[in-house]
N, C-alpha and C. Protein backbone atom coordinates (compact mmCIF):
# COMPACT_ATOMS: atom_id res chain seq x y z
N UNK A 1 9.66 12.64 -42.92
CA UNK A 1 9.16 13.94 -42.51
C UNK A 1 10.10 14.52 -41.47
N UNK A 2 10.33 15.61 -41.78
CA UNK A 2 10.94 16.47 -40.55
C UNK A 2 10.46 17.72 -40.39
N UNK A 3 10.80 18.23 -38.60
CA UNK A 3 10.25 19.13 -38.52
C UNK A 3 11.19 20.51 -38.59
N UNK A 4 10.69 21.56 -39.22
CA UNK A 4 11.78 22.67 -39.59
C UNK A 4 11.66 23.30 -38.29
N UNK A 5 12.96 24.04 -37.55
CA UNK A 5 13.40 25.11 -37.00
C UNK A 5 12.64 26.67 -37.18
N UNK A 6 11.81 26.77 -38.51
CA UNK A 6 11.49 28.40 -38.35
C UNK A 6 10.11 28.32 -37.28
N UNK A 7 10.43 29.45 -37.01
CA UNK A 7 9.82 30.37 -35.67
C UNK A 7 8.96 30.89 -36.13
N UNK A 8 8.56 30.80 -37.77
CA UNK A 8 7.37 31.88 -38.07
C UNK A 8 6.36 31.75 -37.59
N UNK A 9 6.11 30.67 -37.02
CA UNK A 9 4.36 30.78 -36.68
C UNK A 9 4.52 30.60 -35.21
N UNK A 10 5.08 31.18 -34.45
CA UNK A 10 5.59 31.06 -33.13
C UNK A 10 5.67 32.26 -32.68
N UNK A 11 5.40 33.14 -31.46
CA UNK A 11 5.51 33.91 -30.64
C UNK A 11 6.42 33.85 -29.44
N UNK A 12 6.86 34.92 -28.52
CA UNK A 12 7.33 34.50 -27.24
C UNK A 12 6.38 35.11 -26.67
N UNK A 13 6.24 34.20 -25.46
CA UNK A 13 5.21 34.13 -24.12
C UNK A 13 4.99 36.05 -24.12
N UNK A 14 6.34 37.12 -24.06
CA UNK A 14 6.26 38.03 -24.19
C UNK A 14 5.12 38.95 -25.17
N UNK A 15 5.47 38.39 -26.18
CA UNK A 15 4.86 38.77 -27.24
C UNK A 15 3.46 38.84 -27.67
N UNK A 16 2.84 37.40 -26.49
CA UNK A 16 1.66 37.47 -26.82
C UNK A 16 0.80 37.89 -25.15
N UNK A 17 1.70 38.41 -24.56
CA UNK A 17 1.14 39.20 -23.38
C UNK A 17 0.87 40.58 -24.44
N UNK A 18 2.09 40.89 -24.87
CA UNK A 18 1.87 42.70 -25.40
C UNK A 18 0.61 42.56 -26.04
N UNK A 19 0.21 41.57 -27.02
CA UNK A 19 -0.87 41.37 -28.21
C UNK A 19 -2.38 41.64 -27.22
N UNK A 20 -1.86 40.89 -25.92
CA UNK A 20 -3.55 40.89 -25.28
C UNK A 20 -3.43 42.17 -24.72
N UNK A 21 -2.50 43.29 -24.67
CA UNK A 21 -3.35 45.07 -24.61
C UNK A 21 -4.15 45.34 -25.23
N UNK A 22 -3.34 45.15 -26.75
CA UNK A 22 -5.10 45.42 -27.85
C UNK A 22 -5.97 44.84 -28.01
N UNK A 23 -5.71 43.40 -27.22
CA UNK A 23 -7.19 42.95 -27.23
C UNK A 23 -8.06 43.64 -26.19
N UNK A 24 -7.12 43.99 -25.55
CA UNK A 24 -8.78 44.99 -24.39
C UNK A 24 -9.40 45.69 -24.72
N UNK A 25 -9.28 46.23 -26.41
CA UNK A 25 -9.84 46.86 -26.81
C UNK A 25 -11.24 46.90 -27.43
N UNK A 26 -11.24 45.64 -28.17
CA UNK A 26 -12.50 45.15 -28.74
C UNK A 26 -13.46 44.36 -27.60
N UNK A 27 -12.85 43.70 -26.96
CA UNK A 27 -13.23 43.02 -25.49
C UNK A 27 -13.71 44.27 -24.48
N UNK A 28 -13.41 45.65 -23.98
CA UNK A 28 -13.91 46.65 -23.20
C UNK A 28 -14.54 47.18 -24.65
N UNK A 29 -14.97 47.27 -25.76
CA UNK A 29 -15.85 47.23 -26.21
C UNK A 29 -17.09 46.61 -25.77
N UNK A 30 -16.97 44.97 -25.91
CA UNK A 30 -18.42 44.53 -25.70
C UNK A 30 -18.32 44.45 -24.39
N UNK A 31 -17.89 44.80 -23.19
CA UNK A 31 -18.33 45.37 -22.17
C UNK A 31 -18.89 46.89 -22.23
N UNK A 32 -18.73 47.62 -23.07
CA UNK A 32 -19.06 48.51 -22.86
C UNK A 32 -20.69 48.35 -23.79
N UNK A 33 -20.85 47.68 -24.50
CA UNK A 33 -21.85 47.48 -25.19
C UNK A 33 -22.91 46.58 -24.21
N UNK A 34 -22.53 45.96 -23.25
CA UNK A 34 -23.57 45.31 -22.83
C UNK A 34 -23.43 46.28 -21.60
N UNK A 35 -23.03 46.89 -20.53
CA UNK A 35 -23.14 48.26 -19.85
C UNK A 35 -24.13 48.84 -20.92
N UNK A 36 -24.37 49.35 -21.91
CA UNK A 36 -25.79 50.54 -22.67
C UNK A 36 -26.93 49.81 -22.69
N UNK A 37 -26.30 48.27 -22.83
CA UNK A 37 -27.61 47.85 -23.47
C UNK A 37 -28.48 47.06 -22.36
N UNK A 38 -27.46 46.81 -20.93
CA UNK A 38 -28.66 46.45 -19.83
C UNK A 38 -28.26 47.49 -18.90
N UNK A 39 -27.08 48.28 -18.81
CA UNK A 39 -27.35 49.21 -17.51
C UNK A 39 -26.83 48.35 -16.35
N UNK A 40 -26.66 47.48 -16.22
CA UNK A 40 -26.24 46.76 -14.66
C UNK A 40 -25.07 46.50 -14.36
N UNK A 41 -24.17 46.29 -15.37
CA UNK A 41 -22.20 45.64 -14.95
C UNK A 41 -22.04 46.59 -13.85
N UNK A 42 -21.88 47.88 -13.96
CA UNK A 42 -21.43 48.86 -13.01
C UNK A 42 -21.72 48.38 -12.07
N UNK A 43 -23.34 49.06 -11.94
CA UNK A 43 -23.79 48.99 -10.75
C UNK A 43 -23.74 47.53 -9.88
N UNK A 44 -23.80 46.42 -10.66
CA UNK A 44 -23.53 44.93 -10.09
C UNK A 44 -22.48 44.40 -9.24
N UNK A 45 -21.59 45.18 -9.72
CA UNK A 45 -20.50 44.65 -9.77
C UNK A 45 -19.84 46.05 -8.22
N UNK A 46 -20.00 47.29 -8.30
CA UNK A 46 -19.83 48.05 -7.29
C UNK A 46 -20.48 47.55 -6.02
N UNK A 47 -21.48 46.84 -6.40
CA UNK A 47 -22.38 46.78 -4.83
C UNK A 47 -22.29 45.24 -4.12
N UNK A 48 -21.35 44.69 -4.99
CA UNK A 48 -20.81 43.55 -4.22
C UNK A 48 -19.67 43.41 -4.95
N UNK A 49 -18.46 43.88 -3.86
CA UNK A 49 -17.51 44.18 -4.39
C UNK A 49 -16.21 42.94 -4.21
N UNK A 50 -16.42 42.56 -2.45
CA UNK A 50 -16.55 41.12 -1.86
C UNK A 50 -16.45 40.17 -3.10
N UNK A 51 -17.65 39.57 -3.54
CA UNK A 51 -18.34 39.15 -4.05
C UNK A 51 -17.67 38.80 -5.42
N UNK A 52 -17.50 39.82 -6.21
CA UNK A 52 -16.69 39.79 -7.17
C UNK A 52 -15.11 39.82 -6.93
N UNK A 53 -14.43 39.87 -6.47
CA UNK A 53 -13.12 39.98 -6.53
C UNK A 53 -13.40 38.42 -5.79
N UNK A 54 -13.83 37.40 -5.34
CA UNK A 54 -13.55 35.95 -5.18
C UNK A 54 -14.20 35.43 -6.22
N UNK A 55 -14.89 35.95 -6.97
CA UNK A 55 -15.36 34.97 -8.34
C UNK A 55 -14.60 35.36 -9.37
N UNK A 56 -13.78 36.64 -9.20
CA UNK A 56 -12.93 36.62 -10.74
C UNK A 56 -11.33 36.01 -9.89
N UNK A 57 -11.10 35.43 -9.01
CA UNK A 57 -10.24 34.87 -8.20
C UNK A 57 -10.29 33.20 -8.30
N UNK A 58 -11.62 32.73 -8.47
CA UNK A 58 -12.40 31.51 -8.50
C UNK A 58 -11.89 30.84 -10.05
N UNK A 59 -12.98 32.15 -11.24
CA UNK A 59 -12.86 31.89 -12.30
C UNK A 59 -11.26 31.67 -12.98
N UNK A 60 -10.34 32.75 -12.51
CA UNK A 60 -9.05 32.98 -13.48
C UNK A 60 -8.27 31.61 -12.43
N UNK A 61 -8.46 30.70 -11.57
CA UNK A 61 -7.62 29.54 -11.00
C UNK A 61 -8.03 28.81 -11.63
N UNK A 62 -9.52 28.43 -11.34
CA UNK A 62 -10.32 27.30 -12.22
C UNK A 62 -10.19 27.24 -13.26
N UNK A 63 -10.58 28.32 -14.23
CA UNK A 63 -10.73 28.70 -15.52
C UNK A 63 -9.40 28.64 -16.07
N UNK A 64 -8.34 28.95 -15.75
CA UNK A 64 -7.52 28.70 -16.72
C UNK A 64 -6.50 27.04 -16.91
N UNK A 65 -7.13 26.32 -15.41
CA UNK A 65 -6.84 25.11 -15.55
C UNK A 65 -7.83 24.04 -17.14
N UNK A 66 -9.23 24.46 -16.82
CA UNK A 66 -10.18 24.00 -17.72
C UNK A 66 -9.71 24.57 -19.27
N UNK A 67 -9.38 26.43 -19.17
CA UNK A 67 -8.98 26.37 -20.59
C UNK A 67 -7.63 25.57 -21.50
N UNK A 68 -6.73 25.42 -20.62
CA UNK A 68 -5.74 24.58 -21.18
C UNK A 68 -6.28 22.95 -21.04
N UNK A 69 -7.03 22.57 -20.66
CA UNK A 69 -7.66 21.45 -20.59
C UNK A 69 -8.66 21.27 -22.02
N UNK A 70 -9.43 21.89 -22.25
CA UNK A 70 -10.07 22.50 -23.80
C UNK A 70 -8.99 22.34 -24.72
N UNK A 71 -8.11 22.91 -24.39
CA UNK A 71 -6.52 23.14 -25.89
C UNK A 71 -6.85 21.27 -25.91
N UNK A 72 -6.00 20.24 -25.00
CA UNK A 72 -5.45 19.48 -25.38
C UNK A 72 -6.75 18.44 -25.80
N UNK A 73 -8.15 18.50 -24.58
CA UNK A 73 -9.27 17.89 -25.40
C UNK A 73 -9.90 17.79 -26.72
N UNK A 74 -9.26 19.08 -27.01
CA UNK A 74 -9.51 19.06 -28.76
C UNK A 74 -8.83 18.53 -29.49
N UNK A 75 -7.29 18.90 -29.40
CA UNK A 75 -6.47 18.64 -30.25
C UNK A 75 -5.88 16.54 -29.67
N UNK A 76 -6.96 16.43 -28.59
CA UNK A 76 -6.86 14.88 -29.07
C UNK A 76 -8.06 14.38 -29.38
N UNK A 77 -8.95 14.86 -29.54
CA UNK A 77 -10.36 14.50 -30.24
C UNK A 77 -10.48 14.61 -32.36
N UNK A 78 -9.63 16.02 -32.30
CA UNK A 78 -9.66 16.35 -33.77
C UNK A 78 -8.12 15.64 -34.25
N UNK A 79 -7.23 15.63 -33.61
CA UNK A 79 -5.55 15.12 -34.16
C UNK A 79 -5.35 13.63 -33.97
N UNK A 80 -6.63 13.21 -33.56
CA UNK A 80 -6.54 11.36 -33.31
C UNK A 80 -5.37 11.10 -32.69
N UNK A 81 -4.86 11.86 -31.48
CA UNK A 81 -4.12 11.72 -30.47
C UNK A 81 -4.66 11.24 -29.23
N UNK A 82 -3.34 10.82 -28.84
CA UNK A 82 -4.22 9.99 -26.84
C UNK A 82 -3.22 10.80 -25.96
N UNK A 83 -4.22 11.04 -24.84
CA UNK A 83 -3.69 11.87 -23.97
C UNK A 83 -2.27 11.97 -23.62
N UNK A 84 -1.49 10.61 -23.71
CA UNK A 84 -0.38 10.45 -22.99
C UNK A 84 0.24 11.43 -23.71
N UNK A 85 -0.15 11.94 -25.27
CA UNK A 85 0.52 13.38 -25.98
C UNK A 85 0.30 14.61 -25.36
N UNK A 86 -0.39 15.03 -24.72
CA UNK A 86 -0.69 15.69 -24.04
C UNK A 86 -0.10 16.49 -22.72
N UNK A 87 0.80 17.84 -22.56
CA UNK A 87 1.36 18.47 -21.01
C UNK A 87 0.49 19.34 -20.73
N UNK A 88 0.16 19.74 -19.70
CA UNK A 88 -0.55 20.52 -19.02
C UNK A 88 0.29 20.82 -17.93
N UNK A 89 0.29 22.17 -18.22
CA UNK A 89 1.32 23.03 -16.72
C UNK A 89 1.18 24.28 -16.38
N UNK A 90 2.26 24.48 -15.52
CA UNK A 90 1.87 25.93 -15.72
C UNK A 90 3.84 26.57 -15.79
N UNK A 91 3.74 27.75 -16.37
CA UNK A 91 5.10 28.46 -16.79
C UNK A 91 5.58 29.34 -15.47
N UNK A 92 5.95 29.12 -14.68
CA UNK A 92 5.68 30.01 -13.33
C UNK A 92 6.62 31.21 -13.48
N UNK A 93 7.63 31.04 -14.52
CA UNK A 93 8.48 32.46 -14.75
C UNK A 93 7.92 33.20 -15.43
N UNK A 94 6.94 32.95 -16.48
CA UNK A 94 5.88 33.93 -16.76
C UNK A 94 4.62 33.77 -16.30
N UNK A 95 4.02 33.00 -15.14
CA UNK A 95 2.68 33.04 -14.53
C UNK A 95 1.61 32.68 -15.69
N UNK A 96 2.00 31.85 -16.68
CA UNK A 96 1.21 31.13 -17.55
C UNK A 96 0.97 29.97 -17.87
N UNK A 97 -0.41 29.53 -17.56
CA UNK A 97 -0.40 28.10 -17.84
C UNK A 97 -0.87 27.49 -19.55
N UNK A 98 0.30 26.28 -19.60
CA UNK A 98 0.04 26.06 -20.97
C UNK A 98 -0.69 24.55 -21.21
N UNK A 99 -0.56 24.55 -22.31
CA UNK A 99 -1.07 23.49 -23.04
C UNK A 99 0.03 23.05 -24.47
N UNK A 100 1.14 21.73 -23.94
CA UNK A 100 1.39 21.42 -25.12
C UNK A 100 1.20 20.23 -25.58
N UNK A 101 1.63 19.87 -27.09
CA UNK A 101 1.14 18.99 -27.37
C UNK A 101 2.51 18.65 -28.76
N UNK A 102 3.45 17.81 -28.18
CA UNK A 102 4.57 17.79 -29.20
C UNK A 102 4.43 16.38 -30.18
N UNK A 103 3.08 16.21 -30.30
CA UNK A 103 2.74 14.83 -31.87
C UNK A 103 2.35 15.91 -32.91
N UNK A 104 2.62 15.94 -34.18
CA UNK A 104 1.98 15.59 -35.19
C UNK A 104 0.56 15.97 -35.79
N UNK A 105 0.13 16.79 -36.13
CA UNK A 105 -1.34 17.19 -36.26
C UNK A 105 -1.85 17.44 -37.55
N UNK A 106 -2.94 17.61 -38.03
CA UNK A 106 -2.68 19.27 -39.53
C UNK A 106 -3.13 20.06 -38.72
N UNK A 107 -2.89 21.32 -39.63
CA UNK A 107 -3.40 22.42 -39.13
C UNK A 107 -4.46 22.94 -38.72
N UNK A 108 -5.87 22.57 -39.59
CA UNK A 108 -6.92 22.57 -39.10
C UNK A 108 -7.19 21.69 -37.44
N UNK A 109 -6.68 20.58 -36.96
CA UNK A 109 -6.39 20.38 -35.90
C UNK A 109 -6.24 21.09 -34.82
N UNK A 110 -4.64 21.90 -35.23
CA UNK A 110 -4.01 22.84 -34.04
C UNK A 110 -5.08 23.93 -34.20
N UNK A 111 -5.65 24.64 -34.92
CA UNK A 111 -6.64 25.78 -35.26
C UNK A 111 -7.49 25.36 -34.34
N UNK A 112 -8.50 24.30 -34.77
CA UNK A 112 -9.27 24.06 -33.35
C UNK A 112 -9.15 24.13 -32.21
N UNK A 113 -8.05 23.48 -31.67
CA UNK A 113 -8.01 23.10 -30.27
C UNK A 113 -6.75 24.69 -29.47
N UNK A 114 -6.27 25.10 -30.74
CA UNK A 114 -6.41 26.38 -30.63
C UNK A 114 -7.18 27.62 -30.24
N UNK A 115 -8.47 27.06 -31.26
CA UNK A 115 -9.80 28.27 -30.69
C UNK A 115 -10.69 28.31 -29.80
N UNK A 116 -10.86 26.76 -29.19
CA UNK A 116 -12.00 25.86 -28.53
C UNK A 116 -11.95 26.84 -27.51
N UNK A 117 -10.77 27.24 -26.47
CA UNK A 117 -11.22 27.66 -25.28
C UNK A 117 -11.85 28.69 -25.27
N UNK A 118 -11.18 29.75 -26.48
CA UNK A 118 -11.58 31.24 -26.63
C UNK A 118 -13.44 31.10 -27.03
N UNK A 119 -13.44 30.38 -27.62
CA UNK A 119 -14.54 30.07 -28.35
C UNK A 119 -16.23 29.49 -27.24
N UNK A 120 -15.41 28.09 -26.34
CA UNK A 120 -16.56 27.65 -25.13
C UNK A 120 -16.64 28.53 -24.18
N UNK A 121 -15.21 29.24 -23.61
CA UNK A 121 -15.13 30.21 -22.33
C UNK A 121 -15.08 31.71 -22.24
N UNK A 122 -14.70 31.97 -23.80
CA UNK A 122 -14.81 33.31 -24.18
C UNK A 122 -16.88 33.78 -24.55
N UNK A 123 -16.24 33.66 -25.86
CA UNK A 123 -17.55 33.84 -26.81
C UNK A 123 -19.08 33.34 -26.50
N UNK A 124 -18.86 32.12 -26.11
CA UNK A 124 -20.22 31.56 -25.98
C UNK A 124 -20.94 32.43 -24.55
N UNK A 125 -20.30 32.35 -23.06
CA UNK A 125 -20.87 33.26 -22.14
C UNK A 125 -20.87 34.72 -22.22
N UNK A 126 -20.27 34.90 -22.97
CA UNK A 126 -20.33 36.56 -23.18
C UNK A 126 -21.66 36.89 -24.96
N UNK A 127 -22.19 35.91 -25.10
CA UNK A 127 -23.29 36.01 -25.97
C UNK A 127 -24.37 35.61 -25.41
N UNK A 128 -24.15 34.32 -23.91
CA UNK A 128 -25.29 34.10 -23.10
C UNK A 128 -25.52 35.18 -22.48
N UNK A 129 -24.03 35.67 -21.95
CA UNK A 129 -24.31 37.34 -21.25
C UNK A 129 -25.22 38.24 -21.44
N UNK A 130 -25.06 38.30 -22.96
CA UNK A 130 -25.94 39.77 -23.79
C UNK A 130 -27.58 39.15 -23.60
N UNK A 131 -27.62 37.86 -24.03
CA UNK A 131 -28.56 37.21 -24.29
C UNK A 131 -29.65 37.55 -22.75
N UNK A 132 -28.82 37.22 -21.76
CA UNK A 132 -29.76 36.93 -20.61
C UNK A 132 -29.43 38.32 -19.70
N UNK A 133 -28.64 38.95 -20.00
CA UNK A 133 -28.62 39.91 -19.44
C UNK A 133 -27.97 39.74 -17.93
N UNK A 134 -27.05 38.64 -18.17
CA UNK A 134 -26.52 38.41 -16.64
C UNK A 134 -25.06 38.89 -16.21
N UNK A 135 -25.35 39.59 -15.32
CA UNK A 135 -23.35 39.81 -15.18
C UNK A 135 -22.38 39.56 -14.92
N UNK A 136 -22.51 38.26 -14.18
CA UNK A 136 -21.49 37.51 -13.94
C UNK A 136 -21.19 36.25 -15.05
N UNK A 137 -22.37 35.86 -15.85
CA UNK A 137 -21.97 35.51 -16.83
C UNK A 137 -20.86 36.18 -18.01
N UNK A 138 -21.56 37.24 -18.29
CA UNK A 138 -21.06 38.09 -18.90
C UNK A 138 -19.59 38.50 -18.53
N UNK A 139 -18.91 38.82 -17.44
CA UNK A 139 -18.12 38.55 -16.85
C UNK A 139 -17.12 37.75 -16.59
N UNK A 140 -17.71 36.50 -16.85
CA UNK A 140 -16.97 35.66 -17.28
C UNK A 140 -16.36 35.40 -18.39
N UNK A 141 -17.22 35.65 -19.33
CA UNK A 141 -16.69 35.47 -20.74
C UNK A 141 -16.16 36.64 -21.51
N UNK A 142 -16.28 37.76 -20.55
CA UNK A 142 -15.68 38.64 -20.91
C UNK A 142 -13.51 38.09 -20.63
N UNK A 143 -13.92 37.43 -19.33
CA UNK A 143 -12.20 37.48 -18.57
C UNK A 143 -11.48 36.81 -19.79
N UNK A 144 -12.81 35.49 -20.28
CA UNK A 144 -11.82 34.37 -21.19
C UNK A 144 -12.26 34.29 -22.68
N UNK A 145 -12.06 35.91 -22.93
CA UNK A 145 -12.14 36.27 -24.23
C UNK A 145 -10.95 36.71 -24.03
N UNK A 146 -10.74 37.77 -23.01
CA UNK A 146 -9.12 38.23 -22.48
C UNK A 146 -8.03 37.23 -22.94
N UNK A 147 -8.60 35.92 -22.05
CA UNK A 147 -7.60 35.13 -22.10
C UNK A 147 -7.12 34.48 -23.15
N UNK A 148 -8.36 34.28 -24.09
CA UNK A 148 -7.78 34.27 -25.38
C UNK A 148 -7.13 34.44 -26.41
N UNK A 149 -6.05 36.15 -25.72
CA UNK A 149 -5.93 37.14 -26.68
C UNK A 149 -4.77 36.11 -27.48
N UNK A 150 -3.80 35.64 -26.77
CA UNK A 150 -2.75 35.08 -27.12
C UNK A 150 -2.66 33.59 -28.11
N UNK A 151 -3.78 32.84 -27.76
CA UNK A 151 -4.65 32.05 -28.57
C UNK A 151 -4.99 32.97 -29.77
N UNK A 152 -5.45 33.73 -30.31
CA UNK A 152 -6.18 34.50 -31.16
C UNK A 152 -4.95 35.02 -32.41
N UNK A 153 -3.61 35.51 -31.12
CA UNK A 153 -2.01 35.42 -31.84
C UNK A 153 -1.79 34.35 -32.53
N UNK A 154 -2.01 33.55 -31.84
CA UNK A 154 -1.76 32.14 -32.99
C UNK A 154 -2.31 31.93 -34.06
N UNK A 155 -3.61 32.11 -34.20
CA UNK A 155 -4.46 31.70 -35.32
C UNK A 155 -4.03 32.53 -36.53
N UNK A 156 -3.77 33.96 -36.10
CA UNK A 156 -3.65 34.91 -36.76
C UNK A 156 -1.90 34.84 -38.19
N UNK A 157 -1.03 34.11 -36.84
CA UNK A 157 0.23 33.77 -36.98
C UNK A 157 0.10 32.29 -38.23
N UNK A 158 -0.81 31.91 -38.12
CA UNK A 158 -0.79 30.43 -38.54
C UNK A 158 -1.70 30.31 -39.43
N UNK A 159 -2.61 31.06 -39.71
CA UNK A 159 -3.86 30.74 -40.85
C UNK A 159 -3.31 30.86 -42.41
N UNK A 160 -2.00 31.38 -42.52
CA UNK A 160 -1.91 31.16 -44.13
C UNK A 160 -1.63 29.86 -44.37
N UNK A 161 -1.17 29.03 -43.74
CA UNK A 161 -1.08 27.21 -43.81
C UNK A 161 -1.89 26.70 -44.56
N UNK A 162 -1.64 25.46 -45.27
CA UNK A 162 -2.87 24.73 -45.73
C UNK A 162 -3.52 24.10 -44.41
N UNK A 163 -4.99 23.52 -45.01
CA UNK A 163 -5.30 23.37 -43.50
C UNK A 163 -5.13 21.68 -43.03
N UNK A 164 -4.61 20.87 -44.34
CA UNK A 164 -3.86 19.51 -44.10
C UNK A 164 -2.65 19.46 -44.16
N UNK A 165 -1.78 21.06 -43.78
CA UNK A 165 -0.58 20.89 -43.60
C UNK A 165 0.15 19.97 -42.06
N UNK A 166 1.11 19.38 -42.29
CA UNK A 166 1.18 19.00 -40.52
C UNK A 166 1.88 19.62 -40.11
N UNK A 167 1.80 19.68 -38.44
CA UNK A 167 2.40 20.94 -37.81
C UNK A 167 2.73 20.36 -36.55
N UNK A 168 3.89 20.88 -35.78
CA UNK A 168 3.66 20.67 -34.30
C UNK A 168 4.19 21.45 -33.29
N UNK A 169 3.22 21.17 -32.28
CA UNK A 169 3.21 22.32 -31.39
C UNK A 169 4.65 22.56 -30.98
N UNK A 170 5.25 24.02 -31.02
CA UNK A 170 6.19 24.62 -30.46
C UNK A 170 6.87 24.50 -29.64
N UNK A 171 7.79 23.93 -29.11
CA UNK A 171 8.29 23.23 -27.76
C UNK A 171 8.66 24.36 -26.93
N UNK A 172 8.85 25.76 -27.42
CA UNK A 172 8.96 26.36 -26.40
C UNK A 172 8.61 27.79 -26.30
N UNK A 173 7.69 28.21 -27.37
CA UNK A 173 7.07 29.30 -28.34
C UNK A 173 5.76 28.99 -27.89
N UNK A 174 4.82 30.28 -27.85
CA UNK A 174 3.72 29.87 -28.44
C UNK A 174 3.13 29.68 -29.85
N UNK A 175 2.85 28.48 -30.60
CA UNK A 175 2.56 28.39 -31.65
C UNK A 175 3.10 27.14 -32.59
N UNK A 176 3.46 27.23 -33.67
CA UNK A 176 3.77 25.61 -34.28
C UNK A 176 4.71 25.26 -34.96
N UNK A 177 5.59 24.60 -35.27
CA UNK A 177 6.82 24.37 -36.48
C UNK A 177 5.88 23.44 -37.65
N UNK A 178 6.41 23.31 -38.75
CA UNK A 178 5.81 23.43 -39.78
C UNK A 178 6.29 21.46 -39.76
N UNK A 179 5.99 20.34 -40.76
CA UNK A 179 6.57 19.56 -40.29
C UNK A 179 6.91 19.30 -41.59
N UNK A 180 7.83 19.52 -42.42
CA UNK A 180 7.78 19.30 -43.83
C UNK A 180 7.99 17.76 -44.26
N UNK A 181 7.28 17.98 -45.79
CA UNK A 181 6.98 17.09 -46.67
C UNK A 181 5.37 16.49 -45.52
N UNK A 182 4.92 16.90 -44.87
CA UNK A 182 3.36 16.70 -44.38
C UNK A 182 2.28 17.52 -45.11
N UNK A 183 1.52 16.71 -45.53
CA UNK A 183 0.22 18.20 -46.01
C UNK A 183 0.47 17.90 -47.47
């Protein structure tokens, strides 16, 4: 098996900053949908202003340590990998922290541990949000639906694959090289 050189299913760090503009779009959507439908983000969020600017300060330090922590918990739970496969860092020339993982996977693998964070830190509190009507929940999962956008690049980049193709993570891209004759 070897792994090929193309870049197709790969992004630059650049590339998937530009991608998360348009994600603010569907994302200040369901902010704007849960603003009609309880009336409180505004006002919540204006009248402790304090308040919020150290919890979205709290969340985006914490939170994006835990979401790259999600990437590699999956993809060694679903890729029957052990941690020692596993980097966790952060990119400080682009102020991004990653998650890689240079073993061996299929694709359905990288897909998961791909979606997990968008999916536990995005989606799920921003549906408890609507659900309970809370705004700092909501809030939250609004930030790491955001944060997802670039995660979301990938999937998008990578879903024509079979899903027992093998793949591995990008050494310096976001996204995967293909690993041929795998799958």
């Amino acid at each position: 098996m070897s792994v090929t050189d193309n870049d197709r299913y790969a992004v630059t760090i650049g590339w998937a900053y530009v991608y998360s503009l348009v994600w603010f779009v569907p994302v200040g959507g369901l902010a704007w949908w849960y603003q009609q439908w309880w009336g409180s983000l505004a006002d919540d969020l204006r009248a402790r202003p304090g308040w919020f600017l150290l919890f979205l300060l709290v969340s985006l330090v914490v939170g994006s340590g835990v979401h790259e922590l999600i990437h590699g918990w999956t993809w060694v739970w679903l890729g029957g990998l052990s941690w020692s496969e596993v980097e966790i860092g952060v990119k400080w020339r682009a102020l991004t922290p990653y998650a890689h993982c240079g073993s061996v996977m299929t694709a359905r693998a990288y897909w998961w541990g791909t979606a997990m964070p968008g999916i536990v830190m995005g989606l799920v509190p921003v549906g408890l949000g609507l659900w309970w009507g809370n705004d700092w929940v909501m809030v939250f999962g609004l930030i790491f639906t955001l944060a997802a956008a670039g995660d979301v690049l990938i999937l998008l980049k990578t879903w024509s694959l079979p899903a027992r193709q093998l793949v591995r993570d990008h050494p310096s891209l976001a996204g995967c090289l293909v690993v041929e004759g795998g799958g």
